[in-house]
Structures are given as structure tokens and as C-alpha cells.
Protein backbone atom coordinates (compact mmCIF):
# COMPACT_ATOMS: atom_id res chain seq x y z
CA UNK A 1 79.48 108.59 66.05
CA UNK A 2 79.58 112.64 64.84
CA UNK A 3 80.93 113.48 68.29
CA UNK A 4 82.43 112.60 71.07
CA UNK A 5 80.07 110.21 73.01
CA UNK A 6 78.70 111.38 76.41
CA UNK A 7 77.29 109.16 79.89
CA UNK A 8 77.49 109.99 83.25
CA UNK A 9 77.84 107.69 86.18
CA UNK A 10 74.73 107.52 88.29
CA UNK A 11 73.04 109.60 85.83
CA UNK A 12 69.59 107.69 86.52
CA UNK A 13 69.00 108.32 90.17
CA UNK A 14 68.85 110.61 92.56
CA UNK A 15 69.23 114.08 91.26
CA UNK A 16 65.99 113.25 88.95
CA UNK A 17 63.01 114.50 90.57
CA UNK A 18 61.06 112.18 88.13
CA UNK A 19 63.18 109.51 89.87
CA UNK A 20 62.56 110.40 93.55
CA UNK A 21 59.09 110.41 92.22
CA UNK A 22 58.76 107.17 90.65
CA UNK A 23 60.79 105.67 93.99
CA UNK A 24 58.54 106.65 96.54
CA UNK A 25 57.69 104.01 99.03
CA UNK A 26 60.39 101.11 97.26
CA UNK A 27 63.28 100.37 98.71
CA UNK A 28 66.40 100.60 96.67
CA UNK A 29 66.41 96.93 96.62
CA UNK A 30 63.05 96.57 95.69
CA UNK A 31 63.12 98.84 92.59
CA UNK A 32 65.71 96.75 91.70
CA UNK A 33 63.79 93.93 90.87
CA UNK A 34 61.05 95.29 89.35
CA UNK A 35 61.37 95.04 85.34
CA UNK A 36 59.07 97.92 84.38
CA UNK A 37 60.87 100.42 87.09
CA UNK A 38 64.08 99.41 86.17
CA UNK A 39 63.45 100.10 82.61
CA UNK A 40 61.70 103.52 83.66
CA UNK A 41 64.35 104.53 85.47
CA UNK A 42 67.21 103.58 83.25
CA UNK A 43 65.77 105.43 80.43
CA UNK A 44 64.94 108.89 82.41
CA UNK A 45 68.05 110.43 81.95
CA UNK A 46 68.64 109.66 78.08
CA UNK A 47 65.10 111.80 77.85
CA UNK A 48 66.27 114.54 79.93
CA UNK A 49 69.85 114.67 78.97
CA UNK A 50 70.28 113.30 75.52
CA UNK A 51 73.28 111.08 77.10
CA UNK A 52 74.74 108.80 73.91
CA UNK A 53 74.21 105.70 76.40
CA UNK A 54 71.69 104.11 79.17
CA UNK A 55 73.31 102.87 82.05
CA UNK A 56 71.12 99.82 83.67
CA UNK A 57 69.76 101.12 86.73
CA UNK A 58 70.91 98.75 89.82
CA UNK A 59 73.28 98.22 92.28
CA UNK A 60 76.49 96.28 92.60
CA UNK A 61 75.32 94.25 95.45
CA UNK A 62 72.57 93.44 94.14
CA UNK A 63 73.64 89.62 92.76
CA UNK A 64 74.98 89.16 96.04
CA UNK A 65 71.30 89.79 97.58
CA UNK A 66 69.93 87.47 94.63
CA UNK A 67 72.07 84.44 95.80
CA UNK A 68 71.07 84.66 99.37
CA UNK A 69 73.72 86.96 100.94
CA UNK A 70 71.72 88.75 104.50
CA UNK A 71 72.48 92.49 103.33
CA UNK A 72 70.21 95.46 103.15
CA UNK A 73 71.08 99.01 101.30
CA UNK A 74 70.61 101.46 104.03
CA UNK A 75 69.41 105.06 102.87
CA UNK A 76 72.32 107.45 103.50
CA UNK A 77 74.88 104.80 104.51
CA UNK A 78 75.07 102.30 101.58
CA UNK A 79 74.98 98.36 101.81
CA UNK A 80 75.59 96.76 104.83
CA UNK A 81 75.81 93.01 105.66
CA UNK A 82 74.38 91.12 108.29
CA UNK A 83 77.11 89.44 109.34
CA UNK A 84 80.85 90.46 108.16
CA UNK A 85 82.59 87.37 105.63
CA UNK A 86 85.84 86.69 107.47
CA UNK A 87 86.10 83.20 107.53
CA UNK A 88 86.76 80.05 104.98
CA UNK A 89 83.34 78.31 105.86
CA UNK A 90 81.50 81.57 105.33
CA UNK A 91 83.27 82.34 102.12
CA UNK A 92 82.63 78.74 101.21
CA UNK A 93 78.55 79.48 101.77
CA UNK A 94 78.55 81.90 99.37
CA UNK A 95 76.66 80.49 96.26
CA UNK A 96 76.62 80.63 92.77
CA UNK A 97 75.09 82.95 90.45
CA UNK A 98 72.56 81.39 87.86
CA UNK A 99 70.30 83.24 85.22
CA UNK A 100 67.19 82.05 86.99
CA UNK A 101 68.53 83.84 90.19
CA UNK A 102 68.33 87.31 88.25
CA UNK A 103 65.35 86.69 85.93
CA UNK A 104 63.76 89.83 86.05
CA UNK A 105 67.25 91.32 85.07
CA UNK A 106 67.10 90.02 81.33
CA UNK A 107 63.15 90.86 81.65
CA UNK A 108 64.40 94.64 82.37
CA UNK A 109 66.66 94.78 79.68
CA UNK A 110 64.36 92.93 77.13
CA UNK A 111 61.59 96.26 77.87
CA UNK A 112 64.83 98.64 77.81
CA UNK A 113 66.27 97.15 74.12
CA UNK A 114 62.83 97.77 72.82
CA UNK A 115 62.68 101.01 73.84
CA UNK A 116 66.35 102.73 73.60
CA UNK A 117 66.30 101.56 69.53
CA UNK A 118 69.98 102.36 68.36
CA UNK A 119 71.01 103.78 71.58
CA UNK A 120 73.57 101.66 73.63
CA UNK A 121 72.75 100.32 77.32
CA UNK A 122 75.41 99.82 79.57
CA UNK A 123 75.30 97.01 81.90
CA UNK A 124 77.84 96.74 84.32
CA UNK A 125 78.76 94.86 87.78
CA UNK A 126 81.06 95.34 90.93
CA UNK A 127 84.41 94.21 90.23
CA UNK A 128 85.51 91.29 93.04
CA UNK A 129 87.72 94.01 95.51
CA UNK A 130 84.75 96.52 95.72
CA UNK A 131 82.61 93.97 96.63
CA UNK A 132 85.13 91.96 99.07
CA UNK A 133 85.33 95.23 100.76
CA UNK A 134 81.55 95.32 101.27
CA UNK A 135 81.17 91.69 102.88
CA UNK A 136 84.82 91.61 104.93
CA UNK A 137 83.80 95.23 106.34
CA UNK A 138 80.19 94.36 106.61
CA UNK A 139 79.44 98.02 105.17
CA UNK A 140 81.49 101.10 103.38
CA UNK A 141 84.62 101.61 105.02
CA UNK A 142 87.02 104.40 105.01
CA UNK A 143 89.97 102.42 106.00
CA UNK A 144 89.20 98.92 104.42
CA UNK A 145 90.92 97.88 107.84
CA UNK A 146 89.98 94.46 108.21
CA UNK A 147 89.63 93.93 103.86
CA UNK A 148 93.56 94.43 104.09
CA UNK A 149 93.61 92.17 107.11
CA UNK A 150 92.62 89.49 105.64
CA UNK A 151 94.22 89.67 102.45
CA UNK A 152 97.57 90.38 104.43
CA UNK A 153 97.23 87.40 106.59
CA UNK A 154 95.38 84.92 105.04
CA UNK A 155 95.84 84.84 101.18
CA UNK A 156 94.23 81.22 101.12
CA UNK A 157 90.95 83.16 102.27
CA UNK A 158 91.53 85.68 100.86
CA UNK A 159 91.89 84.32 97.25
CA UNK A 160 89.01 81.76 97.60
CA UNK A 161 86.73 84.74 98.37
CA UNK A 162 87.68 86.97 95.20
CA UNK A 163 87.66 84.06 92.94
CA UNK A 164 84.00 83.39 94.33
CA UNK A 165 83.09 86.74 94.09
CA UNK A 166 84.81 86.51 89.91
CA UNK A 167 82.26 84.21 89.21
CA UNK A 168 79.47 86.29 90.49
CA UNK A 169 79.99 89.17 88.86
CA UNK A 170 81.51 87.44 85.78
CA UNK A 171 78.12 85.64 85.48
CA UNK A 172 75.73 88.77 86.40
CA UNK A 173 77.55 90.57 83.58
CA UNK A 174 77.21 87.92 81.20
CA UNK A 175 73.16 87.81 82.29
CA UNK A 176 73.47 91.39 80.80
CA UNK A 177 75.02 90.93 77.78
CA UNK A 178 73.31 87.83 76.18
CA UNK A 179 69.79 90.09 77.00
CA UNK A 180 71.05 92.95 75.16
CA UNK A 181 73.14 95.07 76.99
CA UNK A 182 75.61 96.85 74.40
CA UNK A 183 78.36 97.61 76.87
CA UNK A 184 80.02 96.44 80.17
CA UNK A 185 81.66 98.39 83.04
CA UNK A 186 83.60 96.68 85.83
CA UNK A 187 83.35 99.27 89.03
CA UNK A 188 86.12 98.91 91.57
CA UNK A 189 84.97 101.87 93.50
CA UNK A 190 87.56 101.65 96.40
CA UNK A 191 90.22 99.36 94.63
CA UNK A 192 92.25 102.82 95.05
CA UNK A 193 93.03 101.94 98.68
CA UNK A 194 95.39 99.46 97.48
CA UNK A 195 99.30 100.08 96.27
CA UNK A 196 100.20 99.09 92.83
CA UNK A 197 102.09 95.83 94.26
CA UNK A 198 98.89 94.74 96.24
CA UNK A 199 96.29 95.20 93.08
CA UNK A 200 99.23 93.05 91.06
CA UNK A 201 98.84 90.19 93.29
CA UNK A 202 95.85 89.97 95.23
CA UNK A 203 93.15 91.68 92.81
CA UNK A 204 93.89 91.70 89.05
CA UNK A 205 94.28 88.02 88.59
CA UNK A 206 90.32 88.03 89.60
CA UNK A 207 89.46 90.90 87.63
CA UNK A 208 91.36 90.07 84.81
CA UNK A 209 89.18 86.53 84.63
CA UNK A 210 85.79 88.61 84.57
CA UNK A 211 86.73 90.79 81.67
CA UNK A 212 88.23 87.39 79.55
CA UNK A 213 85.58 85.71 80.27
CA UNK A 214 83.42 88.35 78.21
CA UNK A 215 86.02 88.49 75.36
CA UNK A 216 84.07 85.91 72.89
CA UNK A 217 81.17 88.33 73.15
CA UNK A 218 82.51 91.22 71.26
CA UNK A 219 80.98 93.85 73.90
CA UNK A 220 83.19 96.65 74.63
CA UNK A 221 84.79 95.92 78.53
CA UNK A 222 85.08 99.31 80.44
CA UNK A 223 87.05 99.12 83.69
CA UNK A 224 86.48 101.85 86.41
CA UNK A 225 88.17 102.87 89.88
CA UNK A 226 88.32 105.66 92.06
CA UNK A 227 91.84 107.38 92.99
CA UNK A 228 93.30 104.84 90.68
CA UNK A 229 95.96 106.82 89.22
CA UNK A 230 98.73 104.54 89.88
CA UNK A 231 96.86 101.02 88.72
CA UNK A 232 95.93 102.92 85.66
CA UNK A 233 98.26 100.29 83.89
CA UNK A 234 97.81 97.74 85.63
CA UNK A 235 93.74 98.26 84.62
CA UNK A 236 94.53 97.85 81.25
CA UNK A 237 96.28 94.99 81.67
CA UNK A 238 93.65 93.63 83.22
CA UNK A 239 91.77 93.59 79.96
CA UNK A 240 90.04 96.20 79.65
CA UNK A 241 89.19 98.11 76.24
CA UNK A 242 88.40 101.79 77.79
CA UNK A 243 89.79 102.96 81.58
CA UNK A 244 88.27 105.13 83.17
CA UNK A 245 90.18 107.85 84.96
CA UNK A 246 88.97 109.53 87.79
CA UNK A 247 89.04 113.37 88.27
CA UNK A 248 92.39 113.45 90.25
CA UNK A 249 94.29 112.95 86.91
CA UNK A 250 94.52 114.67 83.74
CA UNK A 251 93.59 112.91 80.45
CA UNK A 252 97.07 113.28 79.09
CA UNK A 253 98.42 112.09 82.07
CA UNK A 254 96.02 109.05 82.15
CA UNK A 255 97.24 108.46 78.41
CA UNK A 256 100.73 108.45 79.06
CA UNK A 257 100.09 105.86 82.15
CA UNK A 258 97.89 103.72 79.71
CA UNK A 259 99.27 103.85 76.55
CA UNK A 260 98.01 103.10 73.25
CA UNK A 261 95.65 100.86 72.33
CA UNK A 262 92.60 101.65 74.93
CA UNK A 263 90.31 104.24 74.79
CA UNK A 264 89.66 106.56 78.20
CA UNK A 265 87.06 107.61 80.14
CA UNK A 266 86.33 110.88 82.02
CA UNK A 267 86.69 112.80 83.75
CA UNK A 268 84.88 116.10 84.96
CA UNK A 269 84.96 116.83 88.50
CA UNK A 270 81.25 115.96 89.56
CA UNK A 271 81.69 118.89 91.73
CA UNK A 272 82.05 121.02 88.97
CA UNK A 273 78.36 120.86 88.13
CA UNK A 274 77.76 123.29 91.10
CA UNK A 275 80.28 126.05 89.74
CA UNK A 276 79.03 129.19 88.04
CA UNK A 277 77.64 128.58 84.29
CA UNK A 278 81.19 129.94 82.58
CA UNK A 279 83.60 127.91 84.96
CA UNK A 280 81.35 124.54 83.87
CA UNK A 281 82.04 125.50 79.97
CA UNK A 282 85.29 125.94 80.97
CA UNK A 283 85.88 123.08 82.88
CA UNK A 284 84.16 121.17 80.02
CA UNK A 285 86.61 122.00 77.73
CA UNK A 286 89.58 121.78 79.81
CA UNK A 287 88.34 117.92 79.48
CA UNK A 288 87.91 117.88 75.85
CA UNK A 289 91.53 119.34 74.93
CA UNK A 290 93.56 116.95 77.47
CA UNK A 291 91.84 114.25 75.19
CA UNK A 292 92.63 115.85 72.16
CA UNK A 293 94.89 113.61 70.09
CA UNK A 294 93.48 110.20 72.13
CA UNK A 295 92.74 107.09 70.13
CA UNK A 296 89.28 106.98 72.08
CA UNK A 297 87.09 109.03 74.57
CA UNK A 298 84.06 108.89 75.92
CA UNK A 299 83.66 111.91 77.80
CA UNK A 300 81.89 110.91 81.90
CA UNK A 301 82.53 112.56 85.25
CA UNK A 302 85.59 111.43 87.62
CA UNK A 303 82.56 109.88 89.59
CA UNK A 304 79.00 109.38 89.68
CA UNK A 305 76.41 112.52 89.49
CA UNK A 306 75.74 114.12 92.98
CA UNK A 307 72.37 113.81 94.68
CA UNK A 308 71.64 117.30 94.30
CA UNK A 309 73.43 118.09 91.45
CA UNK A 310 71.08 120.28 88.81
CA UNK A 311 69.71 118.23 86.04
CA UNK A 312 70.02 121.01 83.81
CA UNK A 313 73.56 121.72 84.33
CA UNK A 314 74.01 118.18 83.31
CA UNK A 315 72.15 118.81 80.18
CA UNK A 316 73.97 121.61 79.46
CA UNK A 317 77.41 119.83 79.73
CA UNK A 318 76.12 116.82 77.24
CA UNK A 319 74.86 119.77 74.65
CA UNK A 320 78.78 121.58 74.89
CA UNK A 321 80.54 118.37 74.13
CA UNK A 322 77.94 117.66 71.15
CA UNK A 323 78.62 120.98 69.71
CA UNK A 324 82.26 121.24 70.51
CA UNK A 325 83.10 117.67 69.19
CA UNK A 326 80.55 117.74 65.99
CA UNK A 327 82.58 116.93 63.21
């Protein structure tokens, strides 16, 4: 590629108008399971941005929902469960994750490979903590209170519910991949809350299985977390081929924590998109020289895009890292 390649996180959604326009009156769930939106949706913001990679439009929970879990994504609070998972037999109800289950997946990506031509699409899935968190809570939590409960006092539990929860996501990824999907990015959103020792022995093991399992394919594995500056390493290890960093920690710093032989991936402050036009170029490149001298970037925010971040601030940012990067 001429220049440094550039995709945000939860660049198709909600700061689109043409998205809050094509979602009116479908639920978040819904929209997920409709090819043609899917594919609509996914490729709005490589029109309006120029972004060097789709990212499929969906939701983490969203195999979880295809295999039977009760769970609804509540507008302005996020997914919530029906009932929390705390126990072995409920763990043990949790099913498997076939093709057939997510058939209008490969249908979605089938329409999007058509369309994108040479342009990569990203499919991705919640890695097995993020998603733990989710069912153990029975919605977002701040504290992950009773997740660490459980994984503190009954590892047997514990462990039988993150291997489950491997093969879900292991399978939903692979779904994406043998349709078309270019790319792959694990998200542990909130595998920050958890010391270095804790992601060592009660997480990585099951994350690490999800990216091997993808190895044979040849797709490039990205593995994402937020406030993950001290698992950084333990990330790689987990097999991943670019980390992303978050915005708490410099590129060079990231790099130093990684080492050699991964790429990164960041890691502009999505809040930044709301400063004046100079302090966003500036910010920008602040970015672009702490990667200078890396063996691989691909330049993304910290996080995903804001809700009412300004589409063409976002458009702007994409055009400086073209230019600045063209060689």
C-alpha cells in the first residue's frame, strides 16, 4: 500500500446520518440479520471516508443471540441478558455455533465482496472475556464484580464457560473468513479490568485457541483491548499479528511492550475529533511520528468513533495520513 493504511472502529454506525437513516424503525439486532442492510451499512463509511478497509457491520453478541442465548441490545445501555450465566448447568446450555445458525452472515459478506472489489473487509468477533463479562453480569458493568467472582472462586466454571464461549467466537470468525472477509479482529473491550497475572491464567489460554485456530487461513489476526497497556505482551503472545493499543499509551511505548515482529494499531484519542481543526492535524501527526520507525501500522482511534462525532472531521483525518504517509 502507498501509505499508511487507515480504519476506524465503529466507523459504520452512528455518527452517519445516512446510517440513522437507513436504521429507522430496526432494532440493532434486527439490522443485523438482514444481508442487504448489513452490506449497506458496512460500506457507508468507505464512501464517505475513503477508509483503506470495511469493517462488517454487527455486534459481538450477536452469535450468542443466533444460538439461542435470551439477550436483547438495549438503546443507550448495550446488551443485556435475560438471565445472568453463573452456574455449570447454565454454562453447560449454552450451544454450539454452526454456519447454518449465521447464514445470512456469509450472505452479507458474499453482497459486500462484490461490491468493495480490492478493498479489504474486516470481520471480527468478541474475544471469550468481553463476552463472559456480558452473560456473568447480565449487562455492561463497570466493576465486572461478579465476572471476577466467579473466575476467583470457581475456576472449574469459570474455564468451562470461556472455552465455550472460544468455540463461539472461534467459529463465527471462521463463518467470516471462508465468505470473504480479508481480515479478523478479536475485541476484548473490558479485558483491561484484569491484572497481567489474571489475563495469563484465566483468559489467554482461550484467546490464544481462537486466533490458532485461524492460523491455516492466512488472514491477518488483529487483537484489540481497552486500557490494555500492561497485557500488551501478553496480546501478542496470544497470537496475534497486529495489537492494537488504545489511546492511554504512546506508539513507542506500545512498541517497546510488544516488540518486534507484530505490527500496531492506533491510536488517536476518539475525543480528539471534537478539538479545533489545527489541534486534530496535530494530534494526527503526533500519531504518525510515535510510529515512525515501526515494522507495521495501521493507523485507527484508541476506540471506536463517537456517536456524534463529525463525519467530516473523520474524513479529514483519513485524507492527512494519506498525504502525510504517501510515499
Amino acid at each position: 500500500m502507498p501509505h499508511t493504511p487507515v480504519w476506524f472502529m465503529r466507523q459504520a454506525g452512528r455518527s452517519l446520518p445516512e446510517y440513522r437513516k437507513v436504521r429507522e424503525g430496526t432494532t440493532m439486532l434486527e439490522a443485523c440479520t438482514r444481508p442487504e442492510l448489513v452490506a449497506e451499512i458496512t460500506l457507508q463509511p468507505v464512501r464517505r471516508y475513503g477508509v483503506d478497509a470495511a469493517i462488517f457491520f454487527s455486534d459481538i453478541v450477536l452469535p450468542l443471540k443466533a444460538i439461542g442465548v435470551d439477550l436483547d441490545i438495549v438503546p443507550g445501555v448495550g446488551p443485556v441478558m435475560a438471565e445472568p450465566v453463573r452456574r455449570r448447568e447454565q454454562v453447560d446450555a449454552i450451544g454450539v455455533l454452526t454456519p447454518d445458525d449465521v447464514g445470512y452472515i456469509t450472505e452479507a459478506i458474499g453482497l459486500l465482496t462484490a461490491e468493495l472489489g480490492g478493498t479489504p473487509l474486516i470481520g471480527f468477533a468478541g474475544a471469550p472475556f468481553t463476552l463472559a463479562s456480558y452473560l456473568v453480569e447480565g449487562g455492561p458493568s463497570k466493576n465486572h464484580e461478579h465476572t471476577k467472582a466467579l473466575m476467583y472462586s470457581d475456576e472449574h466454571v469459570w474455564h468451562a464457560l470461556m472455552s465455550t464461549l472460544a468455540d463461539i467466537s472461534a467459529a463465527y470468525l471462521r463463518v467470516q473468513v471462508d465468505a470473504g472477509a480479508s481480515a479478523v479482529q478479536l475485541f476484548d473491550s473490558w479485558v483491561g479490568a484484569l491484572s497481567a497475572s489474571d489475563y495469563q491464567r484465566y483468559v489467554m489460554p482461550h484467546s490464544q485457541r481462537i486466533l490458532a485456530s485461524l492460523a491455516e487461513t492466512g488472514v491477518p489476526r488483529i487483537h484489540f483491548g481497552v486500557n490494555t497497556g500492561e497485557l500488551l505482551p501478553l496480546m501478542r503472545d496470544a497470537g496475534a499479528d497486529v495489537v492494537g493499543v488504545d489511546y492511554r499509551l504512546s506508539l513507542s511505548d506500545a512498541a517497546t511492550r510488544v516488540g518486534d515482529g507484530v505490527a500496531l494499531q492506533g491510536n488517536l484519542d476518539p475525543a480528539v475529533i471534537f478539538s479545533s481543526p489545527d489541534a486534530v492535524r496535530t494530534r494526527v501527526d503526533a500519531v504518525l511520528d510515535s510510529a515512525s520507525g515501526l515494522p507495521g501500522h495501521v493507523f485507527n482511534l484508541g476506540h471506536g468513533v463517537l456517536p456524534t462525532s463529525d463525519p467530516e472531521v473523520l474524513a479529514a483525518v483519513v485524507r492527512q495520513v494519506h498525504e502525510r504517509t504517501q510515499h
